[in-house]
C-alpha atoms as a PDB file:
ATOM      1  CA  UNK A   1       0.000   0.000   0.000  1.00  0.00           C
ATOM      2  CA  UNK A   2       1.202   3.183  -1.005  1.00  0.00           C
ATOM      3  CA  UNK A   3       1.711   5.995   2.467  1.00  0.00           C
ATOM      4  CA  UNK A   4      -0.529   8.314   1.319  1.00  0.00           C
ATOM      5  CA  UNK A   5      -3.083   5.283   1.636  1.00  0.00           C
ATOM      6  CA  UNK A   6      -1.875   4.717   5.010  1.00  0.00           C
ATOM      7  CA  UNK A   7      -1.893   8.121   6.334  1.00  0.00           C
ATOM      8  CA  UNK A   8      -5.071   8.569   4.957  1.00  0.00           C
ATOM      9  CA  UNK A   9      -6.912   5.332   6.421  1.00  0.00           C
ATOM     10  CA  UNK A  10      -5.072   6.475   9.559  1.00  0.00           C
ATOM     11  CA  UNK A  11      -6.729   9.867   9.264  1.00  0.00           C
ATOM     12  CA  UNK A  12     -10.087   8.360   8.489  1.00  0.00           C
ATOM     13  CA  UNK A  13     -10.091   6.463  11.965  1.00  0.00           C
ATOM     14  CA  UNK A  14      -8.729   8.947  13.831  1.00  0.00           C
ATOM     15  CA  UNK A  15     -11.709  10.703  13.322  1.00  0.00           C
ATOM     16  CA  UNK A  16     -14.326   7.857  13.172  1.00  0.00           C
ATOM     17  CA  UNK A  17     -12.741   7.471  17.023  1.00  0.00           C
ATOM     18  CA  UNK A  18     -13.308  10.595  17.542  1.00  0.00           C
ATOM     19  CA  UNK A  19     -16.912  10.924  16.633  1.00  0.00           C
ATOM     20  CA  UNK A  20     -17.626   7.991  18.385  1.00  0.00           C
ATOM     21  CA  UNK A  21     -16.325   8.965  21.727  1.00  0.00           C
ATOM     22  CA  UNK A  22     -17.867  12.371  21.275  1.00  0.00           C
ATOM     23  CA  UNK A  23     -21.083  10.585  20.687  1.00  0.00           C
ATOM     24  CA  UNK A  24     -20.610   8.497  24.015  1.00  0.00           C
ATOM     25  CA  UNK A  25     -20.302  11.826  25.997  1.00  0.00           C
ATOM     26  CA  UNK A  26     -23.306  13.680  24.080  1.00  0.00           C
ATOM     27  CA  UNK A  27     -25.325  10.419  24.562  1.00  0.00           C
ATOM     28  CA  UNK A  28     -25.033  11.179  28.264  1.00  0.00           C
ATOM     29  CA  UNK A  29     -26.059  14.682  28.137  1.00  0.00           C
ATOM     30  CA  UNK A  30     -29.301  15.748  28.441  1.00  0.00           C
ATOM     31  CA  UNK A  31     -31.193  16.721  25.408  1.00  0.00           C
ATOM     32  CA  UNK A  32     -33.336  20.355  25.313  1.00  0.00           C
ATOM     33  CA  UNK A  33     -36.092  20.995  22.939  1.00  0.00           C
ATOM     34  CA  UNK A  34     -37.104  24.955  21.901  1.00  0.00           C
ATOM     35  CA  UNK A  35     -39.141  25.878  19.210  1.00  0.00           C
ATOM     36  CA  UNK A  36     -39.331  29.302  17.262  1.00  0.00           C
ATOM     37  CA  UNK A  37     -40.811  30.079  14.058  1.00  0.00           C
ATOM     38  CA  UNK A  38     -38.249  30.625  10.957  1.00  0.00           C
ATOM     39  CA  UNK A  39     -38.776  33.132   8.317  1.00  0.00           C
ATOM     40  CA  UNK A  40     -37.298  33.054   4.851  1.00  0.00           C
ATOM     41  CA  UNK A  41     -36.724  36.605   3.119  1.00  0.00           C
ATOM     42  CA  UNK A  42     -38.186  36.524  -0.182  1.00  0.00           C
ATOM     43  CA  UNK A  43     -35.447  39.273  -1.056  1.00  0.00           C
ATOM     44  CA  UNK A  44     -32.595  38.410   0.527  1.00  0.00           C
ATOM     45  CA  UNK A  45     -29.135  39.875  -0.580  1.00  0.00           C
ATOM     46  CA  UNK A  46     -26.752  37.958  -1.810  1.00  0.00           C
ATOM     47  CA  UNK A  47     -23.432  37.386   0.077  1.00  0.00           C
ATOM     48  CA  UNK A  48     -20.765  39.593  -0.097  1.00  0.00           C
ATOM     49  CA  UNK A  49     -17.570  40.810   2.091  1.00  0.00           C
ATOM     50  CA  UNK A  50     -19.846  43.834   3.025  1.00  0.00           C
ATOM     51  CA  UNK A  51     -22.982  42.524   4.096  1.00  0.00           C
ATOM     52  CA  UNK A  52     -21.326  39.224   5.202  1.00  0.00           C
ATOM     53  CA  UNK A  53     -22.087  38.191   9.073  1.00  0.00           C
ATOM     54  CA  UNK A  54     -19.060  37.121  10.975  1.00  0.00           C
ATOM     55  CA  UNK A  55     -18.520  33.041  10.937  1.00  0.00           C
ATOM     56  CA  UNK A  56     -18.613  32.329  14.990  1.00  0.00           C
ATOM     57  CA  UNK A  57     -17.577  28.797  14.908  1.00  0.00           C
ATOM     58  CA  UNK A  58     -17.140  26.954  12.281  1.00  0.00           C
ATOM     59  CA  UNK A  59     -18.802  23.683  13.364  1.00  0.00           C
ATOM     60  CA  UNK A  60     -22.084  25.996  14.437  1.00  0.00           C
ATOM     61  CA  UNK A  61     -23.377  24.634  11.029  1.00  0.00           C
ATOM     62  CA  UNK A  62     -22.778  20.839  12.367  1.00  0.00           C
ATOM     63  CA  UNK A  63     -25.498  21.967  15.390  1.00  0.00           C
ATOM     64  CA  UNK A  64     -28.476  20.579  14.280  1.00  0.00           C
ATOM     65  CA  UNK A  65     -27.233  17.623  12.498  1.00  0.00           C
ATOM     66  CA  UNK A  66     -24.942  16.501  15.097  1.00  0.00           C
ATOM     67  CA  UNK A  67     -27.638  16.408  17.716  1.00  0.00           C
ATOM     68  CA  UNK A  68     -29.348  14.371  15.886  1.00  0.00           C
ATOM     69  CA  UNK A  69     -26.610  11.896  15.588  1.00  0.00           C
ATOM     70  CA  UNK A  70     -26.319  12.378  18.972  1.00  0.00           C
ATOM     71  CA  UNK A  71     -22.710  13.947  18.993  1.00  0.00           C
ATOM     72  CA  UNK A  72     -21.036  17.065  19.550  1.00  0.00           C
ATOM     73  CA  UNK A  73     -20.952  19.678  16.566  1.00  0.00           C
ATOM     74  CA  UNK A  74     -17.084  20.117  17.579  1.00  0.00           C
ATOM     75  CA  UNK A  75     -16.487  16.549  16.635  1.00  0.00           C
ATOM     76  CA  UNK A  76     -18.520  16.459  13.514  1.00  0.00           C
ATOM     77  CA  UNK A  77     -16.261  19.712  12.504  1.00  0.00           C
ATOM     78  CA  UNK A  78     -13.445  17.747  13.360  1.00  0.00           C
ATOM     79  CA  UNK A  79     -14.569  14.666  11.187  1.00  0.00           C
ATOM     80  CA  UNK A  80     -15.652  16.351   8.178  1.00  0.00           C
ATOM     81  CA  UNK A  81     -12.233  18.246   8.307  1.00  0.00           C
ATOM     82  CA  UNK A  82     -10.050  14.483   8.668  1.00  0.00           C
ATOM     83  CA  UNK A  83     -12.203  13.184   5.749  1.00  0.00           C
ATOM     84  CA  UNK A  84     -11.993  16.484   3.717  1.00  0.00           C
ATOM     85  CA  UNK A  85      -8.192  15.748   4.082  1.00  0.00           C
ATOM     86  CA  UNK A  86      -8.549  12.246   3.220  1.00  0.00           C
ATOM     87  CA  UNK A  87     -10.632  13.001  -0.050  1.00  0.00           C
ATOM     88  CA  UNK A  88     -10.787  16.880  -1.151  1.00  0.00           C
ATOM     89  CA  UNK A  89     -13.340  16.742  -3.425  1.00  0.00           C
ATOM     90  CA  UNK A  90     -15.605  15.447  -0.719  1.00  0.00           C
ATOM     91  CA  UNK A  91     -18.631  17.868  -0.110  1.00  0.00           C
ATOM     92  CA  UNK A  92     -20.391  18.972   3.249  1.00  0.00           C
ATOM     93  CA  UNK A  93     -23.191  17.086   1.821  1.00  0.00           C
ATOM     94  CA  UNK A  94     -21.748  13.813   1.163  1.00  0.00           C
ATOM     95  CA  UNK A  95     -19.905  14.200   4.396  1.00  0.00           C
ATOM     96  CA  UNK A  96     -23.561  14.886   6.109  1.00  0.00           C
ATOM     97  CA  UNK A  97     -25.326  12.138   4.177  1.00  0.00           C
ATOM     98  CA  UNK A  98     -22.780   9.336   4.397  1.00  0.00           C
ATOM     99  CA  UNK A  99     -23.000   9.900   8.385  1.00  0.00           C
ATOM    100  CA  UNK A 100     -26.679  10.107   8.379  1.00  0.00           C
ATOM    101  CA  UNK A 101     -27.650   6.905   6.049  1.00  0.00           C
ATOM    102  CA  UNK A 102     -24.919   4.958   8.626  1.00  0.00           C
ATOM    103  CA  UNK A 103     -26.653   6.539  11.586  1.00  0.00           C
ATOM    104  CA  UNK A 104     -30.220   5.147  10.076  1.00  0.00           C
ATOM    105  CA  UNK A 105     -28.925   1.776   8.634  1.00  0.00           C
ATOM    106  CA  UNK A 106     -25.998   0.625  10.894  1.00  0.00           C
ATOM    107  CA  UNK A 107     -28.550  -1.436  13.666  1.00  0.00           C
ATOM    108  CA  UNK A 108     -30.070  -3.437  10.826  1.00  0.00           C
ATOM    109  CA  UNK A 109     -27.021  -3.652   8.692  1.00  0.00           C
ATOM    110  CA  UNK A 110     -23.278  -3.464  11.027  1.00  0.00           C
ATOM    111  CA  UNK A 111     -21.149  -3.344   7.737  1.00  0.00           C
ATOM    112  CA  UNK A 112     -22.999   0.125   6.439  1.00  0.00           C
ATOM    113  CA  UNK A 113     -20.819   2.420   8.546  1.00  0.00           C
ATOM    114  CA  UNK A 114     -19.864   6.206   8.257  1.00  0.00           C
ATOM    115  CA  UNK A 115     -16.205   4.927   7.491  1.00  0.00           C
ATOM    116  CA  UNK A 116     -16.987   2.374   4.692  1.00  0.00           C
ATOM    117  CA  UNK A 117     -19.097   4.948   2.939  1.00  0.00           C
ATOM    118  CA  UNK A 118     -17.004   7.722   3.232  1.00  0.00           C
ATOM    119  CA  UNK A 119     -14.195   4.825   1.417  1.00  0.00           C
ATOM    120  CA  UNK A 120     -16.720   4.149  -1.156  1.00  0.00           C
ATOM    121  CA  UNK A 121     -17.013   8.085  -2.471  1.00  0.00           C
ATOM    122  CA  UNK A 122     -13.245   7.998  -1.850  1.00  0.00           C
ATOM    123  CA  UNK A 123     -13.102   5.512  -4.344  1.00  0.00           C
ATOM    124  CA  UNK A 124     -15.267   7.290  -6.804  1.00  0.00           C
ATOM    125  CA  UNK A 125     -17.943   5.919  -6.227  1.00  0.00           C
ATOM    126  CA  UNK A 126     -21.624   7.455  -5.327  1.00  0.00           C
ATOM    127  CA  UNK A 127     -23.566   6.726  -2.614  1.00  0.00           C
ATOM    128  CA  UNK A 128     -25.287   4.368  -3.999  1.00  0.00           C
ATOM    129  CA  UNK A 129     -23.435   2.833  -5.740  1.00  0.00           C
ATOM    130  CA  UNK A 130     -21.237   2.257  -2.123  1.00  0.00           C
ATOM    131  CA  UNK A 131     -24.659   1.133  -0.505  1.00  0.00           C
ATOM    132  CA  UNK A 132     -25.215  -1.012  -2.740  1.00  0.00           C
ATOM    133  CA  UNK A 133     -21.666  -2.818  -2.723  1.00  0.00           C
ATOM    134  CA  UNK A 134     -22.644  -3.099   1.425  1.00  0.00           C
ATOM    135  CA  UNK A 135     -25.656  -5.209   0.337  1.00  0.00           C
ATOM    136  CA  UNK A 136     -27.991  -2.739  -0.300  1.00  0.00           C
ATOM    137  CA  UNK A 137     -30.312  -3.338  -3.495  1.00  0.00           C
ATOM    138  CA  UNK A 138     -30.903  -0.505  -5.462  1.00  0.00           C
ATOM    139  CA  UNK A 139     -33.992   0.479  -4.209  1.00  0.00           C
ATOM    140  CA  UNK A 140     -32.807   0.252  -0.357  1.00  0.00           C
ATOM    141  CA  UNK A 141     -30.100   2.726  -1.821  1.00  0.00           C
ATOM    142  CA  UNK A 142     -32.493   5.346  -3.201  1.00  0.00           C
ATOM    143  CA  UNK A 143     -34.844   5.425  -0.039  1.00  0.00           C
ATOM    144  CA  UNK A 144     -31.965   5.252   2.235  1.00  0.00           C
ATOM    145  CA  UNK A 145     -30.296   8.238   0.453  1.00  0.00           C
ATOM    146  CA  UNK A 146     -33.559  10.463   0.363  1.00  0.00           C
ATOM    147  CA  UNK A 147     -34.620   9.385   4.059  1.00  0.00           C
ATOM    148  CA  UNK A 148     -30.708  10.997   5.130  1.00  0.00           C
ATOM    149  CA  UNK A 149     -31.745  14.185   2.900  1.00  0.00           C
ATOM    150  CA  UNK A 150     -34.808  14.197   5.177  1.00  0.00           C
ATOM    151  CA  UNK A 151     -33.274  13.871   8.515  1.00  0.00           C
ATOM    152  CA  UNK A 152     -30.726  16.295   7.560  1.00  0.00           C
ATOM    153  CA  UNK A 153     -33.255  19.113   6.883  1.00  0.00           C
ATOM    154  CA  UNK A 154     -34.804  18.335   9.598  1.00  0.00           C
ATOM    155  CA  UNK A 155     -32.349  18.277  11.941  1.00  0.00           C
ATOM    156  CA  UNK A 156     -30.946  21.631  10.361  1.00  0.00           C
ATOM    157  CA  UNK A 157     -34.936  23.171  10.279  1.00  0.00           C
ATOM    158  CA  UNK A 158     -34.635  22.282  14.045  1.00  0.00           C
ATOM    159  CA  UNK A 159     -31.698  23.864  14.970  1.00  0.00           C
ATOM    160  CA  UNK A 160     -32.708  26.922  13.270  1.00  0.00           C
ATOM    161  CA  UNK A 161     -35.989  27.352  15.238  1.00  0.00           C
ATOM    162  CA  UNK A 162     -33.928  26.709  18.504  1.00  0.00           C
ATOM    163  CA  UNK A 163     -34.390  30.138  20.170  1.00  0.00           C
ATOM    164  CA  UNK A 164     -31.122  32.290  20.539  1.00  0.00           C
ATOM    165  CA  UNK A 165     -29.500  33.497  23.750  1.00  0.00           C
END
């Protein structure tokens, strides 16, 4: 195997371990619910350097989704950002979606994990194509896919309606 390989497999558990510990301590915290209505401006600006709000931590946009895998959105960060190393053109998205589908599928299926699917793209291969080389058929695929496009909006609407401080 070439070292790149290794240091990238290497990277790629380094930060499975890492999201699973964090997931053992959030899974012992105790979860809060809030609700607020969310508004969309019809005529929103675009972004620009001017009218750009100020970032306050980057894995704030990992809030919603990692409560709802149950871990903590500094760990998620700290995933995406080992598996972003390990394969650059991976997307936020794919990143979001391969944890999500291995969150929903991993109790009826141990081999469909975040790690083997996040190989799988690495690889060049799409999702479901990868789900479907973990058993999957191509159906299973397809619903699993949209179900983790579901969960993910959801999880994000949620955070978003979470009242501010």
């Amino acid at each position: 195997m070439k070292p790149i390989t290794n240091a990238v497999i290497g990277i790629a558990v380094a930060a499975s371990l890492t999201l699973g510990t964090a997931s053992a301590v959030q899974a012992q915290a105790k979860p809060t619910t809030h609700a607020r209505t969310m508004s969309h401006p019809s005529n929103a600006k675009p972004t620009t350097p001017s009218n750009a709000a100020p970032k306050a931590n980057s894995s704030d946009s990992f809030k919603g989704i990692a409560a709802k895998l149950g871990v903590l959105p500094g760990a998620l960060q700290s995933a995406y950002e080992a598996a972003k190393l390990a394969n650059p053109k991976l997307s936020r998205g794919q990143f979001v979606s391969a944890n999500m589908v291995a969150h929903n599928l991993s109790s009826k299926n141990p081999a469909i994990t975040t790690q083997a699917i996040l190989s799988g793209l690495q690889s060049g291969k799409s999702m479901g194509q990868t789900l479907q080389g973990l058993g999957l058929s191509a159906k299973e695929a397809e619903d699993a896919e949209r179900q983790a496009r579901r969960d993910a909006v959801e999880a994000q609407r949620a955070e978003m309606q979470k009242p501010t401080k």
